[in-house]
N, C-alpha and C. Protein backbone atom coordinates (compact mmCIF):
# COMPACT_ATOMS: atom_id res chain seq x y z
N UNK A 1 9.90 -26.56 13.17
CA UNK A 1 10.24 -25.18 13.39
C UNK A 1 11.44 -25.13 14.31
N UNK A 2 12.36 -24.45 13.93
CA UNK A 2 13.59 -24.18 14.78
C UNK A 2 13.70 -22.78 15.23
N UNK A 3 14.28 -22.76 16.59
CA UNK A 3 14.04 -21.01 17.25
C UNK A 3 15.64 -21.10 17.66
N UNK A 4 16.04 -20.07 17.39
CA UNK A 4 17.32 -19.52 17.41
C UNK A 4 17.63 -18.25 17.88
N UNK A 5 18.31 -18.10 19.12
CA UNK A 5 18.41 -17.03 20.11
C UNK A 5 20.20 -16.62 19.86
N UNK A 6 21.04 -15.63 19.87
CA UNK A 6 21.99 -15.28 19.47
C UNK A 6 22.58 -15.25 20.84
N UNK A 7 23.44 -16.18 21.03
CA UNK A 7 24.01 -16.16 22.50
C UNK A 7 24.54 -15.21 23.15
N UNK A 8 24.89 -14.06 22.92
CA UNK A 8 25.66 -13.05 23.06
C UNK A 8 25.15 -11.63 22.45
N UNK A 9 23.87 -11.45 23.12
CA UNK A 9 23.17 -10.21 22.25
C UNK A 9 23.85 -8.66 23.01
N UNK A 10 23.98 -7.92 21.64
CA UNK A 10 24.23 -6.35 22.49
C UNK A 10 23.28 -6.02 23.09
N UNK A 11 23.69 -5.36 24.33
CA UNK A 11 23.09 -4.70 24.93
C UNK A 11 21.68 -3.85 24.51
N UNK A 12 22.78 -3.16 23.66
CA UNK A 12 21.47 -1.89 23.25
C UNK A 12 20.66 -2.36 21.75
N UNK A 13 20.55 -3.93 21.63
CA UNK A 13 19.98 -4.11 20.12
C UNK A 13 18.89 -4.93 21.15
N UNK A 14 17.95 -5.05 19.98
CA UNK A 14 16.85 -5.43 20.88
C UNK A 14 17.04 -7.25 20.19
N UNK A 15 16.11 -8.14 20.98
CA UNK A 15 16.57 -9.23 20.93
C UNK A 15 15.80 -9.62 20.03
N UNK A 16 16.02 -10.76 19.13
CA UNK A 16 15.45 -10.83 17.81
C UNK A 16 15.89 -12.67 17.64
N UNK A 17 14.29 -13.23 17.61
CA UNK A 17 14.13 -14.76 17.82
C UNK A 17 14.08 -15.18 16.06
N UNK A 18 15.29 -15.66 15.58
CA UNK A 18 14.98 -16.78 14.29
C UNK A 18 13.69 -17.41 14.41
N UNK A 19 12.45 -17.44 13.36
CA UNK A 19 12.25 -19.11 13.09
C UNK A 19 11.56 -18.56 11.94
N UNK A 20 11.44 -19.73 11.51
CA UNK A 20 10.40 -19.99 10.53
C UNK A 20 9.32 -20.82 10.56
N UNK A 21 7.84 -19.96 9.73
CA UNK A 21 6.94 -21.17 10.06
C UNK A 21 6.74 -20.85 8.50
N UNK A 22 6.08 -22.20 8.37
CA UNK A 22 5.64 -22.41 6.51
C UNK A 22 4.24 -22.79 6.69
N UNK A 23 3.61 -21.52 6.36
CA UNK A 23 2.03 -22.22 5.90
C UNK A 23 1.76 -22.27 4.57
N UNK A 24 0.70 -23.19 3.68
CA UNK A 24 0.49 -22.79 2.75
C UNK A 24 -1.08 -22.81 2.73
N UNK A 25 -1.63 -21.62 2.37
CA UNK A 25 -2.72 -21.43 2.28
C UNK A 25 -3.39 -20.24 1.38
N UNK A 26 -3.98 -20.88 0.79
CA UNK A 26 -4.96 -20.21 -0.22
C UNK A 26 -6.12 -19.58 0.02
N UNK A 27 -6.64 -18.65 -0.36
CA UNK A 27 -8.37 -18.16 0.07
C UNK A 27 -8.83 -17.39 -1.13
N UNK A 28 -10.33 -17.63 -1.39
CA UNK A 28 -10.68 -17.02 -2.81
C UNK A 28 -11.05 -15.67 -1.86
N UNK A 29 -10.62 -14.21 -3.18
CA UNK A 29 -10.49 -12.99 -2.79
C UNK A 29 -11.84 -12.39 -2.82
N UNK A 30 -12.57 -13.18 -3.68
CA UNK A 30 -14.52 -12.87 -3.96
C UNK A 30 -14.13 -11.72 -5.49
N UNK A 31 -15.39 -11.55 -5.79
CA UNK A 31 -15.52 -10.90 -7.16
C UNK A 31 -15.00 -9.24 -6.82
N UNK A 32 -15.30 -8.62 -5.66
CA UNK A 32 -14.72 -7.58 -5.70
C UNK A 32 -13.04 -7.26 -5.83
N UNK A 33 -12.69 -8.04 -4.56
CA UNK A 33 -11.14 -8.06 -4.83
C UNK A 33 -10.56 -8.81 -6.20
N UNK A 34 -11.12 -9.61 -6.78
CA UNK A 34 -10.77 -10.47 -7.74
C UNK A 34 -10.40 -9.36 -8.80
N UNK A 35 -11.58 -9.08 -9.03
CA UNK A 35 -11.97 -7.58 -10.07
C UNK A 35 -10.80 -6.68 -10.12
N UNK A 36 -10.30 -6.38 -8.80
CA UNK A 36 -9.41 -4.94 -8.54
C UNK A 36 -8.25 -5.54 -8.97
N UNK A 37 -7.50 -6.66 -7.95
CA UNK A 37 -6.12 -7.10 -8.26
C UNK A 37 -6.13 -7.60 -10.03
N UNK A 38 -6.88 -7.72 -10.54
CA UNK A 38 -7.01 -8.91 -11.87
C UNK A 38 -6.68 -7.32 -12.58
N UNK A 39 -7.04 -6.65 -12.67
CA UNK A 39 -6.98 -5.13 -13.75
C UNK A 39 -5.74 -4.61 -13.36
N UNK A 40 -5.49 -4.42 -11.95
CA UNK A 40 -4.66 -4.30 -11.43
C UNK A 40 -3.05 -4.20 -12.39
N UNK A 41 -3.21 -5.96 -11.89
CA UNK A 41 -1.61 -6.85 -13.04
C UNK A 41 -1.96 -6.64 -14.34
N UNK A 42 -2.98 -6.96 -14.88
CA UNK A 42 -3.07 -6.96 -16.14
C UNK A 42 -3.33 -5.85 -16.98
N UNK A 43 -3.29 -4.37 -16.42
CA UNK A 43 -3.98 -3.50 -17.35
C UNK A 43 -2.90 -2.39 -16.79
N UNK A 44 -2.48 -2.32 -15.20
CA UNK A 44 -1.82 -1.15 -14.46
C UNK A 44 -3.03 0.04 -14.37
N UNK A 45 -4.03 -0.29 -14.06
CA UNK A 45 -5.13 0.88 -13.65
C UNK A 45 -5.85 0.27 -12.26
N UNK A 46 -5.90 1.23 -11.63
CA UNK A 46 -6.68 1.50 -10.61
C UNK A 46 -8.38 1.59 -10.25
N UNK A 47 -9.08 0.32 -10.01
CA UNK A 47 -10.40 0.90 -9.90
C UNK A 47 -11.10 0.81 -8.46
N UNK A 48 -12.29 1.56 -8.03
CA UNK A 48 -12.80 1.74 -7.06
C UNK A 48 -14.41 1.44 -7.52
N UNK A 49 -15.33 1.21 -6.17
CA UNK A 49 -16.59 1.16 -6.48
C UNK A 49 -17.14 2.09 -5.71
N UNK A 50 -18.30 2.65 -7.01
CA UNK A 50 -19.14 4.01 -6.15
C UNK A 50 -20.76 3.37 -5.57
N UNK A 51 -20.55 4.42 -4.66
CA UNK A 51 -22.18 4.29 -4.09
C UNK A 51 -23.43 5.33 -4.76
N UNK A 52 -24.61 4.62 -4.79
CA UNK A 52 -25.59 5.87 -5.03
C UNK A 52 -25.01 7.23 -4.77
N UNK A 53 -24.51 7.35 -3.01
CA UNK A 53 -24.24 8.70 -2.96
C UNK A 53 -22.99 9.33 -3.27
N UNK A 54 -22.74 8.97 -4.22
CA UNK A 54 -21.13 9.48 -5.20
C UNK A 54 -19.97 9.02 -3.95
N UNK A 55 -19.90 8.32 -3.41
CA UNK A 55 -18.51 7.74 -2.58
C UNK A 55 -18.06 6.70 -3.36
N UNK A 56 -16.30 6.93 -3.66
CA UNK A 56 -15.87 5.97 -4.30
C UNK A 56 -14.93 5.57 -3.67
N UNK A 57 -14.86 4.22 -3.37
CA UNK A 57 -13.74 3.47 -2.57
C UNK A 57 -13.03 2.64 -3.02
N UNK A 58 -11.70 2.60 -2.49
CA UNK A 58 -10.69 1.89 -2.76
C UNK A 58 -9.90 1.41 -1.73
N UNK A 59 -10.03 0.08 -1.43
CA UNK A 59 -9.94 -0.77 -2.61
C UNK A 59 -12.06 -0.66 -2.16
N UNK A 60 -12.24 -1.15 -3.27
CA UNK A 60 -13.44 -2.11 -3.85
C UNK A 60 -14.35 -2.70 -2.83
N UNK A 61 -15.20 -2.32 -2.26
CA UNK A 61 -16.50 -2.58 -1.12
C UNK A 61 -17.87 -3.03 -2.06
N UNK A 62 -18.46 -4.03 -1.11
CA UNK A 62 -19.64 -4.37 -2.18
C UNK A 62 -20.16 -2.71 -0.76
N UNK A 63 -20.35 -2.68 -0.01
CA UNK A 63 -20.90 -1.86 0.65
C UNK A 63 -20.01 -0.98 1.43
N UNK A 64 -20.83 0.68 0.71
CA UNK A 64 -20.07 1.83 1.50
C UNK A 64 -19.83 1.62 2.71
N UNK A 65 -18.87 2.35 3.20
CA UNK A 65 -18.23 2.77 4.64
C UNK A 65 -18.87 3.66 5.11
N UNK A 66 -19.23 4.09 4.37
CA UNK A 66 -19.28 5.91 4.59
C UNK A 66 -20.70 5.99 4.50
N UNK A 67 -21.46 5.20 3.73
CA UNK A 67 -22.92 5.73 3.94
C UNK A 67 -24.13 4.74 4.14
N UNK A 68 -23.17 3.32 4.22
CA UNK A 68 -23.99 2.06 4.42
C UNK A 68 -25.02 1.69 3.58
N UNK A 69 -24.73 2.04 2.26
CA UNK A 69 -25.51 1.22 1.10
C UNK A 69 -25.06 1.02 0.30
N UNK A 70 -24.94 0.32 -0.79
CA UNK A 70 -24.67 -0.70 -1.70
C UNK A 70 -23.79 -0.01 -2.78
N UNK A 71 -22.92 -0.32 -3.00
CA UNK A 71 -21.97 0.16 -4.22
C UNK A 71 -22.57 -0.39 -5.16
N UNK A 72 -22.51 0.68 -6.58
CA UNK A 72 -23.47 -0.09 -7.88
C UNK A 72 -22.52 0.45 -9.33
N UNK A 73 -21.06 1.07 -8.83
CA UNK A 73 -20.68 1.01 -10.34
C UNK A 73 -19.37 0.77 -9.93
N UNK A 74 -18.27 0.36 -11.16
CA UNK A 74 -17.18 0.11 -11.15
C UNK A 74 -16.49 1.79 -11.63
N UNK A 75 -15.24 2.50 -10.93
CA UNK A 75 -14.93 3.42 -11.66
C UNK A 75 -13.79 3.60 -11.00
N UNK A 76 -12.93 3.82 -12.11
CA UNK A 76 -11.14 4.10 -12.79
C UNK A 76 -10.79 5.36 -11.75
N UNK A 77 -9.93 5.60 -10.84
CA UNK A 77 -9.26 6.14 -10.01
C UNK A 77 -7.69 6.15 -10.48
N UNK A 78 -7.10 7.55 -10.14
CA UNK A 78 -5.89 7.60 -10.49
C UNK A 78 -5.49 7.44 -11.49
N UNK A 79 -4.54 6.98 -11.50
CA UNK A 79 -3.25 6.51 -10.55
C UNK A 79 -2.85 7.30 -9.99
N UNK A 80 -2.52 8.65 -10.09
CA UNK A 80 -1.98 9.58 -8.79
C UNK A 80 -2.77 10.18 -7.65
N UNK A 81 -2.59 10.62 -7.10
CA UNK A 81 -3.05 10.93 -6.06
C UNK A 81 -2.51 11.96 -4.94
N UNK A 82 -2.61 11.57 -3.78
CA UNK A 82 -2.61 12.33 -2.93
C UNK A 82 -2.22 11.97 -1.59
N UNK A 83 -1.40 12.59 -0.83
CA UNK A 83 -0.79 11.79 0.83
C UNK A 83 -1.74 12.60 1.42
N UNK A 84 -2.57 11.94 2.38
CA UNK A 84 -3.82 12.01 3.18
C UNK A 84 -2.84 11.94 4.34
N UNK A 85 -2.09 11.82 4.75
CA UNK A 85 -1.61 11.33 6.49
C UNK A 85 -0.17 10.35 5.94
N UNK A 86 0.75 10.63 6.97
CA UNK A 86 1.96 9.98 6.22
C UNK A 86 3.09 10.14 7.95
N UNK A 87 4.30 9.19 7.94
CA UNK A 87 5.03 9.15 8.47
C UNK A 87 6.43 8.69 8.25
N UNK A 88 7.44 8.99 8.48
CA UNK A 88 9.09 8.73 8.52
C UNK A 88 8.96 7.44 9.32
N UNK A 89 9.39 6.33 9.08
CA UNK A 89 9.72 5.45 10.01
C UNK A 89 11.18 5.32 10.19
N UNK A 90 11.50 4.64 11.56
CA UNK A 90 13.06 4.98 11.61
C UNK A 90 13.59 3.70 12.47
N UNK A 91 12.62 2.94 12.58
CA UNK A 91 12.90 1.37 13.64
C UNK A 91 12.61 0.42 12.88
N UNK A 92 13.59 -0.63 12.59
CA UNK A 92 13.69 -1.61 11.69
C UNK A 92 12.45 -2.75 11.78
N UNK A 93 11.75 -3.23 10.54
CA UNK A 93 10.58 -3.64 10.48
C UNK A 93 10.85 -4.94 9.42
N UNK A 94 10.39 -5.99 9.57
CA UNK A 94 10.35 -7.38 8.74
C UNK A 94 9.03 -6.81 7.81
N UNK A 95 9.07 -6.64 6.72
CA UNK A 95 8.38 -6.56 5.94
C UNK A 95 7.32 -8.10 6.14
N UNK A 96 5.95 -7.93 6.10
CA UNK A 96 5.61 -9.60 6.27
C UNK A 96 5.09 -10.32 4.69
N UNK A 97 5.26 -9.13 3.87
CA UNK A 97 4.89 -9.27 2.63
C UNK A 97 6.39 -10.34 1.88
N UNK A 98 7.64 -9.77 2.03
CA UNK A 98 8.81 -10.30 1.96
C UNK A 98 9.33 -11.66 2.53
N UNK A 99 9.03 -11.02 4.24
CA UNK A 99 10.34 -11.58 5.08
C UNK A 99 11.58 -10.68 5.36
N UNK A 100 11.66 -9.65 4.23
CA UNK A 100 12.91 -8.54 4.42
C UNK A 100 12.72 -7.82 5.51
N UNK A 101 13.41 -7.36 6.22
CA UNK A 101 14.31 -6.31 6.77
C UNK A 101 14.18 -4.91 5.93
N UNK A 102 13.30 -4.04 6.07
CA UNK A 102 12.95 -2.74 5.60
C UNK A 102 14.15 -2.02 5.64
N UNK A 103 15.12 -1.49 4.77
CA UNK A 103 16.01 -0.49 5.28
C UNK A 103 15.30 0.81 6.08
N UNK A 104 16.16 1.41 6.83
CA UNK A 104 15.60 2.50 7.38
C UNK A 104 16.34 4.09 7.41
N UNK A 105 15.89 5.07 7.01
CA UNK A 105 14.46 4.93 7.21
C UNK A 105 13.67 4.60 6.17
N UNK A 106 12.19 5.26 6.24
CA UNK A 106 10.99 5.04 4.87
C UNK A 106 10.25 5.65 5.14
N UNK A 107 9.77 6.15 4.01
CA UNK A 107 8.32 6.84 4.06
C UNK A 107 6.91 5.72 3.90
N UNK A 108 6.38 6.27 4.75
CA UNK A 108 4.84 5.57 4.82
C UNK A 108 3.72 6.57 4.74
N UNK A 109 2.67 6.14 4.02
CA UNK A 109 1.62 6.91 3.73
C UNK A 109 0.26 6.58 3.65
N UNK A 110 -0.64 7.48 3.33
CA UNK A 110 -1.87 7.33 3.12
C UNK A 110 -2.44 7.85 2.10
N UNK A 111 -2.32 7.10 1.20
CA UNK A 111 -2.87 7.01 -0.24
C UNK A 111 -3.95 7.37 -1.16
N UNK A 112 -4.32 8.75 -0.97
CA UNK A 112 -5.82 8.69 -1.45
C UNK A 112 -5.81 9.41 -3.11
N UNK A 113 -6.19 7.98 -3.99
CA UNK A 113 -6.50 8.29 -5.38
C UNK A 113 -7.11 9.23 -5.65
N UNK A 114 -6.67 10.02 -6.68
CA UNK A 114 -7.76 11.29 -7.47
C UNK A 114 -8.82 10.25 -7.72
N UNK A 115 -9.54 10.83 -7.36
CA UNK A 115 -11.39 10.87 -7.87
C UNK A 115 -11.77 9.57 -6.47
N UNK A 116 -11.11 9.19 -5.71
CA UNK A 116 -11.42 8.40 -4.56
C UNK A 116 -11.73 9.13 -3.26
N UNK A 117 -12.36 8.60 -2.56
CA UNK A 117 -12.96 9.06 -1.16
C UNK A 117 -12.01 8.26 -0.04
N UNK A 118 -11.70 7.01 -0.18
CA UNK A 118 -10.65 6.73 0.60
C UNK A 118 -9.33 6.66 0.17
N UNK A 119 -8.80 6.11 1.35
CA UNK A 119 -7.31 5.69 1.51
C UNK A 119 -6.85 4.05 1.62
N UNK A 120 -4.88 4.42 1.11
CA UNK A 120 -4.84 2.73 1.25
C UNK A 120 -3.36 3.30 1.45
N UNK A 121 -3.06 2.16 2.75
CA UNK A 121 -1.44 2.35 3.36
C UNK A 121 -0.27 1.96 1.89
N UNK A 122 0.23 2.61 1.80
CA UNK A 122 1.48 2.70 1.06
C UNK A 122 3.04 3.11 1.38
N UNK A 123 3.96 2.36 0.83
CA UNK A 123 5.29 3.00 0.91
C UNK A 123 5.41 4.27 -0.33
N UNK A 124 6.24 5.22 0.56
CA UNK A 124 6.23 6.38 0.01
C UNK A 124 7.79 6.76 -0.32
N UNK A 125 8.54 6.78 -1.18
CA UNK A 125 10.15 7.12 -1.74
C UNK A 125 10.62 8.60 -1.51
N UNK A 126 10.09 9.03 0.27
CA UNK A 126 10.87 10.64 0.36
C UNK A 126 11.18 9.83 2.02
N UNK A 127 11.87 10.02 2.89
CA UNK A 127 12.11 9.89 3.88
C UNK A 127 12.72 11.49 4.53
N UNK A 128 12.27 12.70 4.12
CA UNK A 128 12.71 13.92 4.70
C UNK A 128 11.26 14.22 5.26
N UNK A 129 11.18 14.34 6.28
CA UNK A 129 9.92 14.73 7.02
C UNK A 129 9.50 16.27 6.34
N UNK A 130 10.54 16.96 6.17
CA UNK A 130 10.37 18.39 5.67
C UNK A 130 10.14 18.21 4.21
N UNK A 131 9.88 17.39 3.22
CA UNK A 131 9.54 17.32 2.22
C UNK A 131 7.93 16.66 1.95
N UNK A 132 7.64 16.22 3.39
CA UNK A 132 6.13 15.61 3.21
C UNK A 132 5.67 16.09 3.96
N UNK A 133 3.90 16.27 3.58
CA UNK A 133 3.04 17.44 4.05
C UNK A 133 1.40 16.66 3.37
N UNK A 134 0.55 16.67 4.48
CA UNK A 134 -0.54 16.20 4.26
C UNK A 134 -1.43 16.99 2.79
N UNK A 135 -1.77 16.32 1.93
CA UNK A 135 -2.20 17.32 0.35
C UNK A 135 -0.71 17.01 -0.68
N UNK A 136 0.34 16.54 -0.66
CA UNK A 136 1.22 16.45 -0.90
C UNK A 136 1.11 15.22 -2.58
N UNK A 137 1.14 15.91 -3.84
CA UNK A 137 0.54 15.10 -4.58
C UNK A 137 1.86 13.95 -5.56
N UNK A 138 1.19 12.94 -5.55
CA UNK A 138 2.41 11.51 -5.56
C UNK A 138 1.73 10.40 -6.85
N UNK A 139 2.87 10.03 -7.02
CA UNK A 139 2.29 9.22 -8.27
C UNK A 139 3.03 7.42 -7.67
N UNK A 140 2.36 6.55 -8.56
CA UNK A 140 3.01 5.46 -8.40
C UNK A 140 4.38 5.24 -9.14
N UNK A 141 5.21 4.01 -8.53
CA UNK A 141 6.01 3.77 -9.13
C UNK A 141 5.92 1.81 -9.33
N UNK A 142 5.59 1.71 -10.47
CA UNK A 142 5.18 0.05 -10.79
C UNK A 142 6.44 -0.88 -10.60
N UNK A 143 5.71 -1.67 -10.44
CA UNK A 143 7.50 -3.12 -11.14
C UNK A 143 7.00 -3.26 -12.12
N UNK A 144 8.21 -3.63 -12.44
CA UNK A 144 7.94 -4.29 -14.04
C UNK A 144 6.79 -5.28 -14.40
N UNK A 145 6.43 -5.83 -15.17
CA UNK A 145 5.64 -6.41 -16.13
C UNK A 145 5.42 -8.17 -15.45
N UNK A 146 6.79 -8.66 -15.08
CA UNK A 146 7.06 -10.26 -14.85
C UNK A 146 7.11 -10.06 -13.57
N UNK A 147 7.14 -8.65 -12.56
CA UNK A 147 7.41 -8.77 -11.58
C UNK A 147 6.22 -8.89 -10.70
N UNK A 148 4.82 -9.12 -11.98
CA UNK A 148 3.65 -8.50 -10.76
C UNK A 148 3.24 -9.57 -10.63
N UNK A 149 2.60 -9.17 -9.23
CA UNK A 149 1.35 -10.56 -8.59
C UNK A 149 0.18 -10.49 -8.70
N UNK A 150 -0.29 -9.36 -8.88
CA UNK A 150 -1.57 -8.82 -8.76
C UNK A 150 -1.93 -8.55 -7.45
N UNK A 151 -0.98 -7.58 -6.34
CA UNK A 151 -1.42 -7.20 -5.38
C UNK A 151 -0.93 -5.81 -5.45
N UNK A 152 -1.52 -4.81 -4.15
CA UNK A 152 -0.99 -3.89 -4.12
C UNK A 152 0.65 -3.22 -4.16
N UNK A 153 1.57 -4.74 -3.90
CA UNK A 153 2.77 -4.59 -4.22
C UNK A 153 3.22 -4.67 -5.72
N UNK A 154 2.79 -4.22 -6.37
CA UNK A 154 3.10 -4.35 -8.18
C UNK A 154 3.62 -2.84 -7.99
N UNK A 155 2.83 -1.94 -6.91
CA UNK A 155 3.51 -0.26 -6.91
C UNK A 155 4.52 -0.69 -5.93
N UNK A 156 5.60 -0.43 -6.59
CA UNK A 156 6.57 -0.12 -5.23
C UNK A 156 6.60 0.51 -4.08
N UNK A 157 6.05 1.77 -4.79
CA UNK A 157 6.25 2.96 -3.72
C UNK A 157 5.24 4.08 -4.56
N UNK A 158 5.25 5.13 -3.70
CA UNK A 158 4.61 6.47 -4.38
C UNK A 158 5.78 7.60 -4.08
N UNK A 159 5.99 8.53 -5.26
CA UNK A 159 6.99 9.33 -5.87
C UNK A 159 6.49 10.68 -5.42
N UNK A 160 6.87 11.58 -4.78
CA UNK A 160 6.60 12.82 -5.17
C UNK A 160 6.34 13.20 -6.93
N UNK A 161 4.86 14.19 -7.01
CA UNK A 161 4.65 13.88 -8.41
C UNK A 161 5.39 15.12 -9.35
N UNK A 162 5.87 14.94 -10.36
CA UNK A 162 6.59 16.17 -10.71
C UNK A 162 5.71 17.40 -11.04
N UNK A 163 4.33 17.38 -10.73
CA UNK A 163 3.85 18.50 -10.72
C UNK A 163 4.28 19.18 -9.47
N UNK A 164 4.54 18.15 -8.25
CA UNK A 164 4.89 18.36 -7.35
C UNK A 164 6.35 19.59 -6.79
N UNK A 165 6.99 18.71 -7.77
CA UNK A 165 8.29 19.52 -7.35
C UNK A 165 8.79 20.26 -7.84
N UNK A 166 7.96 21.66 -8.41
CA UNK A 166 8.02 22.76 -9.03
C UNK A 166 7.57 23.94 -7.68
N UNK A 167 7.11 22.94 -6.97
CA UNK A 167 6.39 24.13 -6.32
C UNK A 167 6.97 24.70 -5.18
């Protein structure tokens, strides 16, 4: 590992240490997550698991949050949805998914699928604070086909939905 300090930093930038570390490591995701990301890449649908007491979560719990018993069905959420809680960011961020350098600013959000009870952090494609508003309804925007991994990054981002922007 090599650490690399910029001899001559501005003043007003904040100080920012090179390195790199390389791990490689693998971990099995278990049948729930397996389930979600696998439909995920391969189908572009969204699923959640419900509890006896109609709570459906996403991502995928063998056991509710919300009511502490056992999830017992698989069921199709979205894809659009809804910004539950959301923010403008405006201070430069290493993506850790990348390694990139986030341009700035960005919208960030809180993701909650039609027919879902929770939420899941997302990038959001409006950065006007005056254009986002908690209830604010958003759709995904996919990568392409070769571009997916089968994680939540296959959506790029979430779109204001054009039901949206009539209103």
């Amino acid at each position: 590992m090599s650490l690399t300090v910029d001899p001559q930093p501005d003043d007003d930038a904040p100080l920012r240490l090179e390195q790199q570390i390389l791990l490689d490591y693998r971990f099995v995701a278990g049948h729930f997550a397996s389930t979600f990301f696998r439909v995920l890449l391969e189908e572009q649908r969204i699923l959640g698991r419900r509890c006896p007491q109609g709570h459906v979560l996403v991502p995928p719990r063998p056991v509710c949050g919300l009511c502490n018993t056992e999830t017992d069905a698989w069921i199709e959420v979205g894809p659009t949805g809804r910004l539950a809680g959301f923010t403008v960011v405006y201070t430069p961020f290493t993506d850790p998914m990348t390694g990139e350098e986030r341009p700035v600013p960005y919208g960030f959000g809180l993701i909650q699928f039609d027919g879902a009870d929770t939420s899941v952090y997302h990038l959001v494609d409006e950065t006007d604070p005056r254009r986002l508003h908690v209830g604010l309804a958003v759709e995904p925007v996919w990568r392409d086909p070769e571009e997916r991994t089968g994680s939540l990054a296959d959506i790029r981002w979430f779109r204001p939905a054009a039901r949206e922007e009539r209103r």
